[in-house]
C-alpha atoms as a PDB file:
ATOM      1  CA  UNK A   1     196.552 119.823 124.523  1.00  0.00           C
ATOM      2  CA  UNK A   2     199.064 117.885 122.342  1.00  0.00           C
ATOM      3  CA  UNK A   3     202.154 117.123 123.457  1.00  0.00           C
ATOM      4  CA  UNK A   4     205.399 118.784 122.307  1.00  0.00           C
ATOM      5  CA  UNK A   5     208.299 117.260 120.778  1.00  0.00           C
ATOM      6  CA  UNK A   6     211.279 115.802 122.937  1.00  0.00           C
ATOM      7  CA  UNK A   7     213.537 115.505 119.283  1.00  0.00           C
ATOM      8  CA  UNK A   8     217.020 114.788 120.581  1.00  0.00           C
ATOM      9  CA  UNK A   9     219.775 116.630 118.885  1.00  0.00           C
ATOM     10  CA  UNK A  10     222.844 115.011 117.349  1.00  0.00           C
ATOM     11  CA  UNK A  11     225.672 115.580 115.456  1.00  0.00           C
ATOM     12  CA  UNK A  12     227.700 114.078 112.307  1.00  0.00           C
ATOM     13  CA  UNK A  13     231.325 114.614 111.278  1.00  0.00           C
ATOM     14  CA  UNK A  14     231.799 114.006 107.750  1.00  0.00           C
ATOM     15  CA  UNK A  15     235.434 114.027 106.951  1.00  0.00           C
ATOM     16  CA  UNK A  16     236.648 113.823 103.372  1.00  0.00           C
ATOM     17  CA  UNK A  17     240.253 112.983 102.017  1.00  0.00           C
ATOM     18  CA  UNK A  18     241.504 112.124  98.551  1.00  0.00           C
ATOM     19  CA  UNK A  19     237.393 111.879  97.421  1.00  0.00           C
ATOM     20  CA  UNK A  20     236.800 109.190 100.447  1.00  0.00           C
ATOM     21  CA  UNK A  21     234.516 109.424 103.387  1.00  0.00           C
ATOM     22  CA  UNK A  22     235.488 108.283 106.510  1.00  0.00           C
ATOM     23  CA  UNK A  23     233.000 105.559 108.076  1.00  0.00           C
ATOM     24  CA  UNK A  24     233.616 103.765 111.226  1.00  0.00           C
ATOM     25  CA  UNK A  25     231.535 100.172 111.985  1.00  0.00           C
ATOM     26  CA  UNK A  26     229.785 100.341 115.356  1.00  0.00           C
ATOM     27  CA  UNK A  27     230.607  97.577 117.778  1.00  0.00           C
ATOM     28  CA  UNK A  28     229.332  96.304 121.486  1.00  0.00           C
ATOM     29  CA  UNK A  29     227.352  99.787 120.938  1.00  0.00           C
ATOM     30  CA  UNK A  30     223.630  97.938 121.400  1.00  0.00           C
ATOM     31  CA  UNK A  31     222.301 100.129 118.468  1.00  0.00           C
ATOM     32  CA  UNK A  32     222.913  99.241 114.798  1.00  0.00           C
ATOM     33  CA  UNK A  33     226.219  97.032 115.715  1.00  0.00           C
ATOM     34  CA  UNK A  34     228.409  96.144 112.846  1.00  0.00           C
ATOM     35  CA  UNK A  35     227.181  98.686 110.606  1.00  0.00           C
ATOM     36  CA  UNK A  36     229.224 101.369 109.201  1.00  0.00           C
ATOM     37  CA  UNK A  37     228.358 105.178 110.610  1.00  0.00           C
ATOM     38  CA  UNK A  38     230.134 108.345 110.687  1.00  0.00           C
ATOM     39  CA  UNK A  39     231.470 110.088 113.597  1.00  0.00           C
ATOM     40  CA  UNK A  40     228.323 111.087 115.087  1.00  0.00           C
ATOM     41  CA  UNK A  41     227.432 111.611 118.793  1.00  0.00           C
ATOM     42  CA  UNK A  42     224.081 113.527 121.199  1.00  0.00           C
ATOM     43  CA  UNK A  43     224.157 117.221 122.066  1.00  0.00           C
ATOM     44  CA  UNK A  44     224.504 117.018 125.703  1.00  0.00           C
ATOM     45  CA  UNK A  45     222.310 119.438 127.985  1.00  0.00           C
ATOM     46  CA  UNK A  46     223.533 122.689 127.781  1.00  0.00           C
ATOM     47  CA  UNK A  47     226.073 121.844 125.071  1.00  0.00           C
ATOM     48  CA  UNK A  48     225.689 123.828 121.503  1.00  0.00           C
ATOM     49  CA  UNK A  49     225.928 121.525 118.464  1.00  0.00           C
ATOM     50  CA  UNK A  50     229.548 122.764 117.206  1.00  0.00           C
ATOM     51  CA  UNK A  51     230.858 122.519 120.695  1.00  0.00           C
ATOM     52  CA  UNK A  52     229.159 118.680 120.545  1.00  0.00           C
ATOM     53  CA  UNK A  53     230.588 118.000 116.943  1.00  0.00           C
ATOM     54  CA  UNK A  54     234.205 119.268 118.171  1.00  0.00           C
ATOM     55  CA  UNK A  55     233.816 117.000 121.372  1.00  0.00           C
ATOM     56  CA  UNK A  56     232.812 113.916 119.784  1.00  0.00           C
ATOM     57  CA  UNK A  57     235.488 114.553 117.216  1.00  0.00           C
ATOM     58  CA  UNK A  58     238.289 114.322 119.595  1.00  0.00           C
ATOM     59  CA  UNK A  59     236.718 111.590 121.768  1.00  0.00           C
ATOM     60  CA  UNK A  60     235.767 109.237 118.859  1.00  0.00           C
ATOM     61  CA  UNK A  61     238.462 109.415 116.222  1.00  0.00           C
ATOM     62  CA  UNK A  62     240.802 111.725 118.431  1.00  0.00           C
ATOM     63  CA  UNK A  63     241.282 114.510 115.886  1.00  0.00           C
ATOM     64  CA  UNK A  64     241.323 118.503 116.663  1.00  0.00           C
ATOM     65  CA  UNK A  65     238.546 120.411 114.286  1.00  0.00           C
ATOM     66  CA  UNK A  66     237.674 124.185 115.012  1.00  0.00           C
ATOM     67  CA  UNK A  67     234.393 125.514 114.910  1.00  0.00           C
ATOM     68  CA  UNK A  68     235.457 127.857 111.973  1.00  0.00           C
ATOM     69  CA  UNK A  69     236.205 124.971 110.080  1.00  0.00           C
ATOM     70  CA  UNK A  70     232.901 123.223 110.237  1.00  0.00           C
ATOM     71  CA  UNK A  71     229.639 123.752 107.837  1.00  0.00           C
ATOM     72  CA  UNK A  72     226.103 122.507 107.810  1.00  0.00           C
ATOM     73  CA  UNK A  73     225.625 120.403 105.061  1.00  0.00           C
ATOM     74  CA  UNK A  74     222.366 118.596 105.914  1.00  0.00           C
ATOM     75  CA  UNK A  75     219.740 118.203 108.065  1.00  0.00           C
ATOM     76  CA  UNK A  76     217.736 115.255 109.034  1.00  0.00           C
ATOM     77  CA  UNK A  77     214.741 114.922 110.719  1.00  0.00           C
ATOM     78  CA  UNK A  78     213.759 111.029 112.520  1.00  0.00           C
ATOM     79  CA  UNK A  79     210.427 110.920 114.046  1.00  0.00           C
ATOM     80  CA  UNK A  80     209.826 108.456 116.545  1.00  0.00           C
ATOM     81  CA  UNK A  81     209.766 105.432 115.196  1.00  0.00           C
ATOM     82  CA  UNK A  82     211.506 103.232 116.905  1.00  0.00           C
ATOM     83  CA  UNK A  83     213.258 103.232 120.876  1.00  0.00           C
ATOM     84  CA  UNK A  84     215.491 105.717 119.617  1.00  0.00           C
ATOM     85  CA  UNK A  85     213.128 108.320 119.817  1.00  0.00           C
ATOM     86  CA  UNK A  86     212.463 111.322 117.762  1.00  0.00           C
ATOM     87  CA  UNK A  87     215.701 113.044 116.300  1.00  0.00           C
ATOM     88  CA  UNK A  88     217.219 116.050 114.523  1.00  0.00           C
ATOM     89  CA  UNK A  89     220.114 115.276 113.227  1.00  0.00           C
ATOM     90  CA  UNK A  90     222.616 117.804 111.971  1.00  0.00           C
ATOM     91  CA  UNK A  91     225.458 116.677 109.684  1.00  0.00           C
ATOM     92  CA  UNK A  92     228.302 119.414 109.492  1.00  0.00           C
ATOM     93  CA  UNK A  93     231.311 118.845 107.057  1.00  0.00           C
ATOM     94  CA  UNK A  94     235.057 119.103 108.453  1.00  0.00           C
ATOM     95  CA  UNK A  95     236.468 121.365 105.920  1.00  0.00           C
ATOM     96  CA  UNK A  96     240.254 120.917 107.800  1.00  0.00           C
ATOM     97  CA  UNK A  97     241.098 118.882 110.738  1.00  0.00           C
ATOM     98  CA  UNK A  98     244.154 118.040 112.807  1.00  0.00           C
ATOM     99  CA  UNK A  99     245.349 114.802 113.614  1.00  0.00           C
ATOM    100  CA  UNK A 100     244.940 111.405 111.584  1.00  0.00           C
ATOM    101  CA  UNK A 101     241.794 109.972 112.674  1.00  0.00           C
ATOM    102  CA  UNK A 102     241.981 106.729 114.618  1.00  0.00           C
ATOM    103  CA  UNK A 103     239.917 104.564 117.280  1.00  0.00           C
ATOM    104  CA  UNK A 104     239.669 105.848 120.305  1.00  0.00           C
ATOM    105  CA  UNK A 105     236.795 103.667 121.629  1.00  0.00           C
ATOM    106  CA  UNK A 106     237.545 100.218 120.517  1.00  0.00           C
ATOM    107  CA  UNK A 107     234.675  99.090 122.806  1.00  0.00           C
ATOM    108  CA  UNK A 108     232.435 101.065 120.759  1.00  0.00           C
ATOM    109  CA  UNK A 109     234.108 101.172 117.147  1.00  0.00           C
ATOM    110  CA  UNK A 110     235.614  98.043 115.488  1.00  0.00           C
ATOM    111  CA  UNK A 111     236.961  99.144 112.052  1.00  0.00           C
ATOM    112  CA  UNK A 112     237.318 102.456 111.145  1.00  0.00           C
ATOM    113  CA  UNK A 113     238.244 103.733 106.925  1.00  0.00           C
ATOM    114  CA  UNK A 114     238.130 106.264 103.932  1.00  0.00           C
ATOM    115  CA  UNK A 115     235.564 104.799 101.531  1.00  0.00           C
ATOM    116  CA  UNK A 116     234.488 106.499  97.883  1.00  0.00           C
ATOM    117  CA  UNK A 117     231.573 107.670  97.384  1.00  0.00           C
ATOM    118  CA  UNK A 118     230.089 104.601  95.256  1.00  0.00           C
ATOM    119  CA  UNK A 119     231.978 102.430  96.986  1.00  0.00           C
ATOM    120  CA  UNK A 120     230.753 102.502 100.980  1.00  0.00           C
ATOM    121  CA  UNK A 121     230.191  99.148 102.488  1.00  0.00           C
ATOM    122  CA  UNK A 122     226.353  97.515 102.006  1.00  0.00           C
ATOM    123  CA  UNK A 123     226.306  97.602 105.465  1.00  0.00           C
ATOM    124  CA  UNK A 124     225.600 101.394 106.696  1.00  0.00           C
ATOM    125  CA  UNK A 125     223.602 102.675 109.220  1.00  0.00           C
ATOM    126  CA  UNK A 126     220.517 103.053 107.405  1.00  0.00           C
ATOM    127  CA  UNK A 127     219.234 106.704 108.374  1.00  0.00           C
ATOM    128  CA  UNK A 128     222.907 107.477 107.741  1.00  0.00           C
ATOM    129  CA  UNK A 129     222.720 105.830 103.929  1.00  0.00           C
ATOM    130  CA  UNK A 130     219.213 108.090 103.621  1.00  0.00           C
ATOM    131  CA  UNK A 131     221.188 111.211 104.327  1.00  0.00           C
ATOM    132  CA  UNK A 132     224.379 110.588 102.795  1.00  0.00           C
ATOM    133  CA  UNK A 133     221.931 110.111  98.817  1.00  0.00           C
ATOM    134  CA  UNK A 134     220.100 112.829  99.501  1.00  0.00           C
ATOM    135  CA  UNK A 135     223.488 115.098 100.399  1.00  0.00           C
ATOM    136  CA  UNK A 136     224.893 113.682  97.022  1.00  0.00           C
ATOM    137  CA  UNK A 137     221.615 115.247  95.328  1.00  0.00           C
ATOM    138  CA  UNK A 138     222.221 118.409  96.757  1.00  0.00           C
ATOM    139  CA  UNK A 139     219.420 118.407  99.429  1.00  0.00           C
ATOM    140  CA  UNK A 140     220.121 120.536 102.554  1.00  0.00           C
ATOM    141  CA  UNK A 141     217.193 118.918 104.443  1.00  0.00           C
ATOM    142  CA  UNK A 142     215.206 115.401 104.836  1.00  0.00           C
ATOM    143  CA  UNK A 143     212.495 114.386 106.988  1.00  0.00           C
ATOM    144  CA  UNK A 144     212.579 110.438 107.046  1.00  0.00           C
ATOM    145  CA  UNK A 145     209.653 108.791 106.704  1.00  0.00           C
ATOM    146  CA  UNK A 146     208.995 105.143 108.414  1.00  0.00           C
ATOM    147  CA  UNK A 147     208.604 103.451 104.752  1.00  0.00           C
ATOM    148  CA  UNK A 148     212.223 104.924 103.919  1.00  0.00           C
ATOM    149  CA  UNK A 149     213.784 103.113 107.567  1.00  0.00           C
ATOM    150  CA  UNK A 150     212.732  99.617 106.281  1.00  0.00           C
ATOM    151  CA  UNK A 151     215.470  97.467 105.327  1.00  0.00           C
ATOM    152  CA  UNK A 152     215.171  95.505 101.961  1.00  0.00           C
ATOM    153  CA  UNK A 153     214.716  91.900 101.944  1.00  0.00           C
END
């Protein structure tokens, strides 16, 4: 028999102001350190993703959403490649928020910033990068394939 899946869930918080995104740089994290991310965070056990998103919006950039005010822009789907694990990723957008975001975990977040679109730093997260193209082409859904995860030399 072949074994299931174990995909962990997570979510994304993309926030948009003035035609920026808001990135934050990951620091001290021991996963993609000093790369730029979005608010992102695991479904806990039990947890349902909206309930995650609102959680990890208040505990990483301390801002209030509601679960009315959040839509599914994308999903991505990581298969285990690498000690992460295998991953579905779901990316919902903030249509209205309260609050100015901020860092709440400077152990885990080092910079934080509203970037444009053509302008995010060369330094992203690079599953986040992946997803962030294809949501500027429109495309609801990836699946990432280990070719796409390689960085260029």
């Amino acid at each position: 028999m072949k074994e299931r899946n174990k995909a962990v869930p997570a979510v994304y918080l993309i926030l948009i102001r003035g035609g920026k995104m808001l990135l934050t740089r990951r620091f001290n994290t021991g996963y993609q350190d000093g790369n730029y991310d979005i608010p992102s965070g695991h479904v806990e056990a039990g947890e349902f993703p909206l309930a995650a998103a609102i959680r990890e919006a208040r505990e990483e950039i301390g801002i209030k959403v509601k679960k009315e005010d959040l839509v599914l822009v994308h999903t991505l789907y990581r298969p285990q490649m690498d000690p992460t694990g295998e991953r579905i990723d779901l990316f919902f957008w903030a249509k209205r928020w309260t609050g100015e975001p901020h860092i709440v975990e400077p152990h885990k977040c080092d910079d934080i910033g509203w970037f444009k679109p053509k302008k995010r730093p060369k330094n992203m997260v690079p599953h986040i990068q992946i997803a962030l193209e294809a949501m500027q082409k429109g495309k609801l859904y990836t699946e990432l394939a280990v070719d796409l995860m390689k960085s260029p030399a």
